[in-house]
Protein backbone atom coordinates (compact mmCIF):
# COMPACT_ATOMS: atom_id res chain seq x y z
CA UNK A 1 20.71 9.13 84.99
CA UNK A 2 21.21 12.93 83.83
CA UNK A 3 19.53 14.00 80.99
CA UNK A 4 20.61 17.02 78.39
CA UNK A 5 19.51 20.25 79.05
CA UNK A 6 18.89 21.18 75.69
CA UNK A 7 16.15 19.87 74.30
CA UNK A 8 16.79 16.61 72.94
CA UNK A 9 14.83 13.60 73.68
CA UNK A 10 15.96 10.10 74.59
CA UNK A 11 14.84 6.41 73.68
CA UNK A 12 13.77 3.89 76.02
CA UNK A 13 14.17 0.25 74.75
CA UNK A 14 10.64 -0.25 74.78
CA UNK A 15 10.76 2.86 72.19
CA UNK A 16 9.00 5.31 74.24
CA UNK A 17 10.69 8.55 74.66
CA UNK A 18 11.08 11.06 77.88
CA UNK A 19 11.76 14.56 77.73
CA UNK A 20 13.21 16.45 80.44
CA UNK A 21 11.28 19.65 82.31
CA UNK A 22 14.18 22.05 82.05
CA UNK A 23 12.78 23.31 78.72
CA UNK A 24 8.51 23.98 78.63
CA UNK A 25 7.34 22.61 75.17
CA UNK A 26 4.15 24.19 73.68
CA UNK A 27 1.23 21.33 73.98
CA UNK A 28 0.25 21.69 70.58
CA UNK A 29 3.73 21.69 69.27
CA UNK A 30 4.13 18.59 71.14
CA UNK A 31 1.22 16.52 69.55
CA UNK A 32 2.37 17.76 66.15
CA UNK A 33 6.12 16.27 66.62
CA UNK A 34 4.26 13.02 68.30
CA UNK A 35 2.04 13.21 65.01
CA UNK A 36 5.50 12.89 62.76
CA UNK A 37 7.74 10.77 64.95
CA UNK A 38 11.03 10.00 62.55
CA UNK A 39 10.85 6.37 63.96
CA UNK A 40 7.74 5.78 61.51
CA UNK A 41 9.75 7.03 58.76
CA UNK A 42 12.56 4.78 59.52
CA UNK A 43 10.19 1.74 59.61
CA UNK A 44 9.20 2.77 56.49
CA UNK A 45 12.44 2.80 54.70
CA UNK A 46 13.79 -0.57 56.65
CA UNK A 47 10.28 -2.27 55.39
CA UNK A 48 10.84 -1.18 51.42
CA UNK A 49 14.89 -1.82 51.61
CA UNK A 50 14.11 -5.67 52.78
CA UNK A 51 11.90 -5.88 50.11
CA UNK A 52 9.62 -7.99 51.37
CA UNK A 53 5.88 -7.43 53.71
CA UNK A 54 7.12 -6.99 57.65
CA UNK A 55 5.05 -9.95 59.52
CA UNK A 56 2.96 -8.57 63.15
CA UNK A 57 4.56 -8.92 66.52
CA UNK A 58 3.07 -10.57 68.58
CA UNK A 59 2.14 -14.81 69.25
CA UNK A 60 1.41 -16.76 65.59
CA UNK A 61 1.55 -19.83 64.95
CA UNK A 62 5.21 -21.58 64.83
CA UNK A 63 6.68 -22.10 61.92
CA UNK A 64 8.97 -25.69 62.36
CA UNK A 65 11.80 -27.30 59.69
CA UNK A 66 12.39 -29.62 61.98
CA UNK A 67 15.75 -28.56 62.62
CA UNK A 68 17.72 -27.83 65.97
CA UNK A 69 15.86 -25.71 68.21
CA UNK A 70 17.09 -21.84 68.71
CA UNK A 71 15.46 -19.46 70.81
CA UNK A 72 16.57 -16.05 70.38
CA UNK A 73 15.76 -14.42 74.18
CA UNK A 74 15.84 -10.67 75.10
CA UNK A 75 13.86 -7.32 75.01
CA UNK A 76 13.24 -5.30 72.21
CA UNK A 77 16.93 -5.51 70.88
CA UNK A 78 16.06 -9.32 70.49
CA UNK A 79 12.42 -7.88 69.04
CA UNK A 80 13.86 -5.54 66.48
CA UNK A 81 11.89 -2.34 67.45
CA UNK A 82 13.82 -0.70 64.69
CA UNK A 83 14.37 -3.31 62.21
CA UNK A 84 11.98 -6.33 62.11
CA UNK A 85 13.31 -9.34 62.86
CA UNK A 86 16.90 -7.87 63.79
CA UNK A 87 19.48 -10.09 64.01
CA UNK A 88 17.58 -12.59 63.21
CA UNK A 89 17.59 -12.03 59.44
CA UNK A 90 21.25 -12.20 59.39
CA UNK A 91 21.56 -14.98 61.54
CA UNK A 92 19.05 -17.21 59.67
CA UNK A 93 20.78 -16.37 56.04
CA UNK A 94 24.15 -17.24 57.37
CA UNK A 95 22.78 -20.66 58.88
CA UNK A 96 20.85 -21.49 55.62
CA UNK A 97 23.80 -20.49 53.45
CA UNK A 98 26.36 -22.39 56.36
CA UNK A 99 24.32 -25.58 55.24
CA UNK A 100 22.66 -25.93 59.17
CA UNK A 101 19.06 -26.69 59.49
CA UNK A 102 17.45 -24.54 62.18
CA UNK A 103 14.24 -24.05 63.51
CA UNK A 104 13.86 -20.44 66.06
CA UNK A 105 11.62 -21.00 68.79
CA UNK A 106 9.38 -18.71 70.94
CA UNK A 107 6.13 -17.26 71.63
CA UNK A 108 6.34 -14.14 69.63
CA UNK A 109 6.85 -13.92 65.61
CA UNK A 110 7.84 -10.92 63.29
CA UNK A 111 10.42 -10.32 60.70
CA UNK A 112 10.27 -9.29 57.19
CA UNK A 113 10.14 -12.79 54.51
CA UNK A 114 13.80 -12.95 54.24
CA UNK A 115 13.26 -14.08 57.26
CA UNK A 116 12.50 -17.78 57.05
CA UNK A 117 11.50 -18.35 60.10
CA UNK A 118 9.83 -15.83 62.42
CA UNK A 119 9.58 -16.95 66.00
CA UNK A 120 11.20 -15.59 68.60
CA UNK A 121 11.08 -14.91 72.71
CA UNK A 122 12.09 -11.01 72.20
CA UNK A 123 10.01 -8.74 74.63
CA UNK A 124 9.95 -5.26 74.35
CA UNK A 125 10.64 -3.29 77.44
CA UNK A 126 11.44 -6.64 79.62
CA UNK A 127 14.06 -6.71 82.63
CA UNK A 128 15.44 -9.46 83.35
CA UNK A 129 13.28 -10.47 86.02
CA UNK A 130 10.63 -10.76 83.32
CA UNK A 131 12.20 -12.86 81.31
CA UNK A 132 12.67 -14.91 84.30
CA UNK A 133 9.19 -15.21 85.51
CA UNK A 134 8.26 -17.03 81.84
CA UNK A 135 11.57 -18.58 81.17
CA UNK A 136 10.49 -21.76 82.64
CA UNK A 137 6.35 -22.06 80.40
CA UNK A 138 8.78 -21.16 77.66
CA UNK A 139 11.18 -23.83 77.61
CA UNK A 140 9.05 -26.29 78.69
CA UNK A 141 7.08 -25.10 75.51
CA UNK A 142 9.23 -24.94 72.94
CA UNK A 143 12.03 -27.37 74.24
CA UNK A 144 15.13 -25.55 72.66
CA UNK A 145 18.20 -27.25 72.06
CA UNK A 146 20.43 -23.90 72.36
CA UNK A 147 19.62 -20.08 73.63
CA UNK A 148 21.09 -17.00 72.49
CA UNK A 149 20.42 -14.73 75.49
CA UNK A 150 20.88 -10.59 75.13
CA UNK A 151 19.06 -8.95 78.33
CA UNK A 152 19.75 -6.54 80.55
CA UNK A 153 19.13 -2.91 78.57
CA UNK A 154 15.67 -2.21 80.19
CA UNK A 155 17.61 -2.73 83.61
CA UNK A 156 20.08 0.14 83.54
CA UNK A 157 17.16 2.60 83.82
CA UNK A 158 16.62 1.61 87.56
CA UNK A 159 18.17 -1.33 89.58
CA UNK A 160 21.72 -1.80 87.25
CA UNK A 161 23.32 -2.42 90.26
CA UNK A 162 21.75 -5.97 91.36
CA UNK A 163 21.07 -6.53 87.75
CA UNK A 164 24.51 -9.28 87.26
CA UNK A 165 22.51 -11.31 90.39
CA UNK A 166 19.61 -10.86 88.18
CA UNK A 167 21.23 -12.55 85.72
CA UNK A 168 23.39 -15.15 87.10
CA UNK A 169 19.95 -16.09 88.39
CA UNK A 170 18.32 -16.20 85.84
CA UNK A 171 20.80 -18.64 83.87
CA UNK A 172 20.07 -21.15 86.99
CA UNK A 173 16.99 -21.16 86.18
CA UNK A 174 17.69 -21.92 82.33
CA UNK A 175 20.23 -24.53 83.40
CA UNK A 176 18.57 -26.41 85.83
CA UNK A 177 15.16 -26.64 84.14
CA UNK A 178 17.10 -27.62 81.21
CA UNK A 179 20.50 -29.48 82.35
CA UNK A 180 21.22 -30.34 78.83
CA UNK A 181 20.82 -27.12 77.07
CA UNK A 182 23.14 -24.43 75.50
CA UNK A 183 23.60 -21.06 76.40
CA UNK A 184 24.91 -18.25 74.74
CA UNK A 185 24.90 -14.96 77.18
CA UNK A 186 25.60 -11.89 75.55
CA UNK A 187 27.56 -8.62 77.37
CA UNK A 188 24.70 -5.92 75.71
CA UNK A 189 25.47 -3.93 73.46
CA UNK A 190 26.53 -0.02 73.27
CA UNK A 191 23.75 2.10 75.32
CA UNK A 192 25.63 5.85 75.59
CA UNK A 193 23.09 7.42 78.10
CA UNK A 194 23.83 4.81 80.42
CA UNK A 195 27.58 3.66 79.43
CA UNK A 196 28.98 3.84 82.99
CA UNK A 197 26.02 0.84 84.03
CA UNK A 198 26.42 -1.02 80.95
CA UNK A 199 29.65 -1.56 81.19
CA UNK A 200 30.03 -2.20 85.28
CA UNK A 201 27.26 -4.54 84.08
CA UNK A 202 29.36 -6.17 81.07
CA UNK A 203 32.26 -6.97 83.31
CA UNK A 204 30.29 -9.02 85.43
CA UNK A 205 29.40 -11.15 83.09
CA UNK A 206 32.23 -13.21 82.38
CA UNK A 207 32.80 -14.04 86.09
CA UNK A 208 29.17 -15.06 85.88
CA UNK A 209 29.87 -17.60 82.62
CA UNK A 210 33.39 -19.00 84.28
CA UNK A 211 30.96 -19.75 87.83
CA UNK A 212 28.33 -21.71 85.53
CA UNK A 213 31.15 -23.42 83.71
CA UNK A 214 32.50 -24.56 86.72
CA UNK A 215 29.34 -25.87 88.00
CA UNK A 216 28.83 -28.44 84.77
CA UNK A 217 27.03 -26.00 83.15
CA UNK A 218 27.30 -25.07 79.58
CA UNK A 219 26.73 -21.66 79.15
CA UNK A 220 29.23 -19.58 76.60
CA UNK A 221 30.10 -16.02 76.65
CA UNK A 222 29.57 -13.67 73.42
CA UNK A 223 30.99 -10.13 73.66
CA UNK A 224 28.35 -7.88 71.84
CA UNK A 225 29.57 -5.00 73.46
CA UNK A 226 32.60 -4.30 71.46
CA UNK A 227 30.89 -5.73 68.11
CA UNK A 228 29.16 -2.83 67.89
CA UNK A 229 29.60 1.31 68.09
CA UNK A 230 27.46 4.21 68.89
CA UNK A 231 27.61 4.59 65.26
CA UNK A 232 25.48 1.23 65.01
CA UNK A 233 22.58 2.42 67.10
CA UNK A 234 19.49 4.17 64.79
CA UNK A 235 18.11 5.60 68.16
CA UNK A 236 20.63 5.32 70.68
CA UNK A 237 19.90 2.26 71.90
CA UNK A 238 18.73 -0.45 69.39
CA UNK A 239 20.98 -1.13 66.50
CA UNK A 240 20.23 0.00 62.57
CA UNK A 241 20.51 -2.27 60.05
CA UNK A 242 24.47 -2.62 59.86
CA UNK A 243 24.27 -2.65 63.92
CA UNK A 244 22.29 -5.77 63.51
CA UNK A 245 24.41 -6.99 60.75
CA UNK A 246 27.00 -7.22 63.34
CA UNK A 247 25.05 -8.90 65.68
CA UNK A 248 23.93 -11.61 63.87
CA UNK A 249 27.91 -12.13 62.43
CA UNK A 250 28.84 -12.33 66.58
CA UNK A 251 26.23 -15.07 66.87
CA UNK A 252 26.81 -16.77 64.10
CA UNK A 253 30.67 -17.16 65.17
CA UNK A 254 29.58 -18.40 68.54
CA UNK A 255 27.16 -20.89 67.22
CA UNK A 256 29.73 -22.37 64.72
CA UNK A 257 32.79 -22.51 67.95
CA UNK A 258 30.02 -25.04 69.36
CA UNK A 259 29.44 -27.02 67.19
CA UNK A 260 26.83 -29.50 68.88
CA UNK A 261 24.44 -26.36 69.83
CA UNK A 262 23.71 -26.47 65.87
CA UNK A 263 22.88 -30.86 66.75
CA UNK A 264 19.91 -31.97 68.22
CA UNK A 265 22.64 -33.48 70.39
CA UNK A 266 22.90 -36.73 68.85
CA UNK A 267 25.42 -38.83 69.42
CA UNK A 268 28.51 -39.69 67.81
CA UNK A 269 28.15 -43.27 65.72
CA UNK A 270 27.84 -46.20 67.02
CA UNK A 271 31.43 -47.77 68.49
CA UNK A 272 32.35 -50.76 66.40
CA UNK A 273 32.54 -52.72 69.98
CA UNK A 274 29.35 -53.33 71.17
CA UNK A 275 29.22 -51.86 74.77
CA UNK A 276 27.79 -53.67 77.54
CA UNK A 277 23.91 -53.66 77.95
CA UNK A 278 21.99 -51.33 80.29
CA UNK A 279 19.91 -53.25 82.22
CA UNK A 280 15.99 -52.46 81.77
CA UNK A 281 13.10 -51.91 83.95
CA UNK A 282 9.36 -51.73 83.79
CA UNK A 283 8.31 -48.24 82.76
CA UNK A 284 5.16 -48.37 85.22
CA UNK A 285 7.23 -48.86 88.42
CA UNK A 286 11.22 -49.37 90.14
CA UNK A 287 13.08 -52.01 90.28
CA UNK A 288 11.72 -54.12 93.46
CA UNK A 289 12.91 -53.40 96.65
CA UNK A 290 12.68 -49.58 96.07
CA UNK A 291 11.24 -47.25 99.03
CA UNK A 292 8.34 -45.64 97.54
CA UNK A 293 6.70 -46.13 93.86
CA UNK A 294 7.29 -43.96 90.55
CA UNK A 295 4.04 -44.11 88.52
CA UNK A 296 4.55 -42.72 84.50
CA UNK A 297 1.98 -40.51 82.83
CA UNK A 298 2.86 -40.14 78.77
CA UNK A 299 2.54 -36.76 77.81
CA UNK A 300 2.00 -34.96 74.68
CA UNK A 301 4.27 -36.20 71.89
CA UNK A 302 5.56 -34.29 68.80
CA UNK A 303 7.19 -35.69 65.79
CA UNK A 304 10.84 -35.56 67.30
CA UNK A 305 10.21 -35.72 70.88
CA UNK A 306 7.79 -36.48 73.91
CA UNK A 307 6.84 -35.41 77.14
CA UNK A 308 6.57 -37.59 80.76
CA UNK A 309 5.37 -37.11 84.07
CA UNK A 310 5.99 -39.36 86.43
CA UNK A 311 4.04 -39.17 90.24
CA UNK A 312 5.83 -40.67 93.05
CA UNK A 313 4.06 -41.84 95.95
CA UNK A 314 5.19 -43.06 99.47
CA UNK A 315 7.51 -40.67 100.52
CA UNK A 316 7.41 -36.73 100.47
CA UNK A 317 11.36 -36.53 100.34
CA UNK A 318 12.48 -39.09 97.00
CA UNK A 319 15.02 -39.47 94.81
CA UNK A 320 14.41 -41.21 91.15
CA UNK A 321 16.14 -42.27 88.89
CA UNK A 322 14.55 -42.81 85.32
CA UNK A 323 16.29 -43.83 81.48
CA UNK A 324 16.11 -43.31 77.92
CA UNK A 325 17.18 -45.52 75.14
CA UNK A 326 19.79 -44.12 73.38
CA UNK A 327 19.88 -42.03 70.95
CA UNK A 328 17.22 -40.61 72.84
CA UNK A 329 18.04 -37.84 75.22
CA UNK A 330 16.37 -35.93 78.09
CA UNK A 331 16.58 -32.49 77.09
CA UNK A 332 13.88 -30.38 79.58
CA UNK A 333 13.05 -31.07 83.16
CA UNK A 334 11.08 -29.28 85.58
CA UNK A 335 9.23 -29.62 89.11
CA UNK A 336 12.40 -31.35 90.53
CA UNK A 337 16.18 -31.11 91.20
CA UNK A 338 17.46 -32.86 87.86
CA UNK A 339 20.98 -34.25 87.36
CA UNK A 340 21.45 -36.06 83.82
CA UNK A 341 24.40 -38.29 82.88
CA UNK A 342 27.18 -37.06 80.36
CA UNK A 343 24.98 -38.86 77.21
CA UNK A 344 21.62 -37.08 78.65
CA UNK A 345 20.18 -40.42 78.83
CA UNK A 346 20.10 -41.48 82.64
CA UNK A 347 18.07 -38.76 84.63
CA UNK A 348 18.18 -38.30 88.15
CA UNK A 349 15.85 -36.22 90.31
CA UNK A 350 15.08 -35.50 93.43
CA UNK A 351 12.25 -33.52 95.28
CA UNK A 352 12.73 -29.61 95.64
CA UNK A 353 9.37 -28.99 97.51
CA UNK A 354 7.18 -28.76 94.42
CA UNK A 355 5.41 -31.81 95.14
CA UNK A 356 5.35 -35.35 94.06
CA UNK A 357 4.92 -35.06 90.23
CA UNK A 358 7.88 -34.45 87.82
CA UNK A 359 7.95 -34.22 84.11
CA UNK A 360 10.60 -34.44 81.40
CA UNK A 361 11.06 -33.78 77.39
CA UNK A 362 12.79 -36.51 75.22
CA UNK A 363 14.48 -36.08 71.94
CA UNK A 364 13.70 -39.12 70.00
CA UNK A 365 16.85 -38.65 67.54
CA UNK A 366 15.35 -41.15 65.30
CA UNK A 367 14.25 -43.66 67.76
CA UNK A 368 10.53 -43.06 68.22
CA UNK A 369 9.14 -46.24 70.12
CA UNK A 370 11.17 -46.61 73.27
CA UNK A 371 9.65 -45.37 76.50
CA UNK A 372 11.62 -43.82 79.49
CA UNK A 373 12.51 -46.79 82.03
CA UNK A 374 12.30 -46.59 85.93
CA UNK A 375 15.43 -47.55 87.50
CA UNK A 376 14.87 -46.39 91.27
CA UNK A 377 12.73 -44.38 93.94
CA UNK A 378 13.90 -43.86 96.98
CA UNK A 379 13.36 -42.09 100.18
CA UNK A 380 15.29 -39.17 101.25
């Protein structure tokens, strides 16, 4: 990436700055410009004009309403380097004021307190393949119902090119260790030193949405590259206040065009026909005549939903099939290759060579004493 030969400095969404060696600059002039950077004064003036005390960065404990789960995912732009709390502010007003109860989710927490709820999974500097080293602890975690996913600054700097594989990877990943979640995937926004990547970048991304649509996946597309300028960037490359203004209007309008990622998923009322019953199972074992045996572990358990693990034995290569009670749904999975019925109630998963021992999270939606059920384990 070329860099001007007259002096100026750039910002790196991580907020450092790099100056190119075209022009010598005096040591001691240098510390006295690092002494005064502008950035501090613009913190300063962000803090007083929200009017309320800017919260640390960094993990706190989560703050919970009980509400559907949102985690906002990215770098720094997610962060709010130069605002606190970004979009996030916006976002949350609009929901409160839109009469929807949510609660964000993450490991980090900062914002300013008219914010009114502070966590978040926004990671300063982070590629892509970051976020997708954590992405699974995190959801597993925090058990979101919907994700509103902005990544892919940071990678511009070296490997743009590989960075849509990156990313159509890393939305697997989200998918399948969640089948039942949804995901909002943001083209980034405005970066001018890099345009020419961001945008071969950008127009990947819809083919990448349409592919995971196809598959049964439901993932949603948000342009945040035209919802903002150059003129909305305080740095060149995270937004000002009005830049995040405009974020947080983009993902408010996706959230409300879906409107079941503002649900914990719960299901429509009951049909006036009663439909026909589901047969039941023990929960310690399958059905007899099964090929191997499904043993269930109870996990930890929360006020609106509960964890499983279930350990098969008999057979390295299985395929089980295990029930909820609606209005319960599976909403997590991991260790295995999960496939969940339309209603997220009937989960089926097979081994993917991470050993014998799955787990799942269930939403309880209100029903808090039913158990998973054991329907099958088979070989193969």
């Amino acid at each position: 990436m070329a860099l001007p030969r007259d002096g100026r400095t750039w910002h790196t969404p991580d907020g450092n700055m790099s100056r190119p060696a075209a022009r010598p600059v005096d040591p001691e002039e240098q510390m006295r410009k690092r002494s005064t950077r502008p950035l501090l004064a613009v913190l300063t003036a962000v803090v007083v004009a929200l009017g309320g005390a800017v919260l640390a960065d960094g993990a706190a404990s989560a703050e919970s309403n009980g509400g559907v789960r949102v985690m906002p995912l990215g770098d720094s732009i997610t962060d709010g380097l130069t605002v606190p709390g970004g979009y996030r502010i916006g976002l949350w007003q609009k929901l409160v004021a839109g009469g929807h109860t949510v609660d964000f989710v993450g490991s980090q927490f900062n914002g300013p307190g008219s914010l009114g709820d502070h966590d978040h999974e926004g990671h300063s500097g982070w590629r892509i393949d970051q976020i997708d080293a954590n992405i699974v602890n995190w959801l597993r975690t925090t058990t979101p119902r919907t994700v509103l996913l902005h990544i892919g600054t940071n990678d511009m700097f070296g490997n743009a090119a590989n960075a849509p594989a990156r990313l159509s990877a890393l939305l697997d990943r989200i998918t399948n260790t969640s089948p039942g979640i949804i995901v909002f995937v943001a083209t980034i926004i405005p970066f001018p030193a890099a345009d020419s990547a961001v945008r071969t970048f950008n127009a990947a991304i819809p083919g990448i949405v349409q592919g995971k649509v196809a598959a049964g996946k439901r993932v949603h597309l948000v342009d945040m590259y035209r919802a903002l300028t150059a003129a909305d960037l305080a740095d060149g490359v995270h937004p000002n206040a009005g830049g995040y203004e405009k974020m947080s209007t983009a993902w408010f309008n996706a959230l409300r065009s879906v409107p079941d990622s503002l649900t914990n998923g719960t299901p429509s009322p009951t049909p006036t026909t009663s439909p026909t019953p589901t047969p039941t199972t023990s929960p310690t074992g399958p059905p007899p005549g099964g090929n191997c045996t499904a043993s269930v572990t109870p996990g930890t358990v929360w006020g609106d939903r509960y964890n499983t693990s279930l350990t098969v034995s008999g057979a390295s290569s299985w395929t089980v099939v295990a029930a909820v009670t609606a209005p319960q749904q599976i909403t997590t999975t991991w260790s295995g290759s999960a496939t969940l019925s339309s209603n997220n109630t009937v989960l089926t998963m097979r081994s993917n060579g991470s050993g014998n021992t799955f787990g799942f999270t269930t939403m309880t939606n209100g029903n808090s004493s039913a158990r998973p059920q054991i329907r099958s384990c088979t070989t193969g």
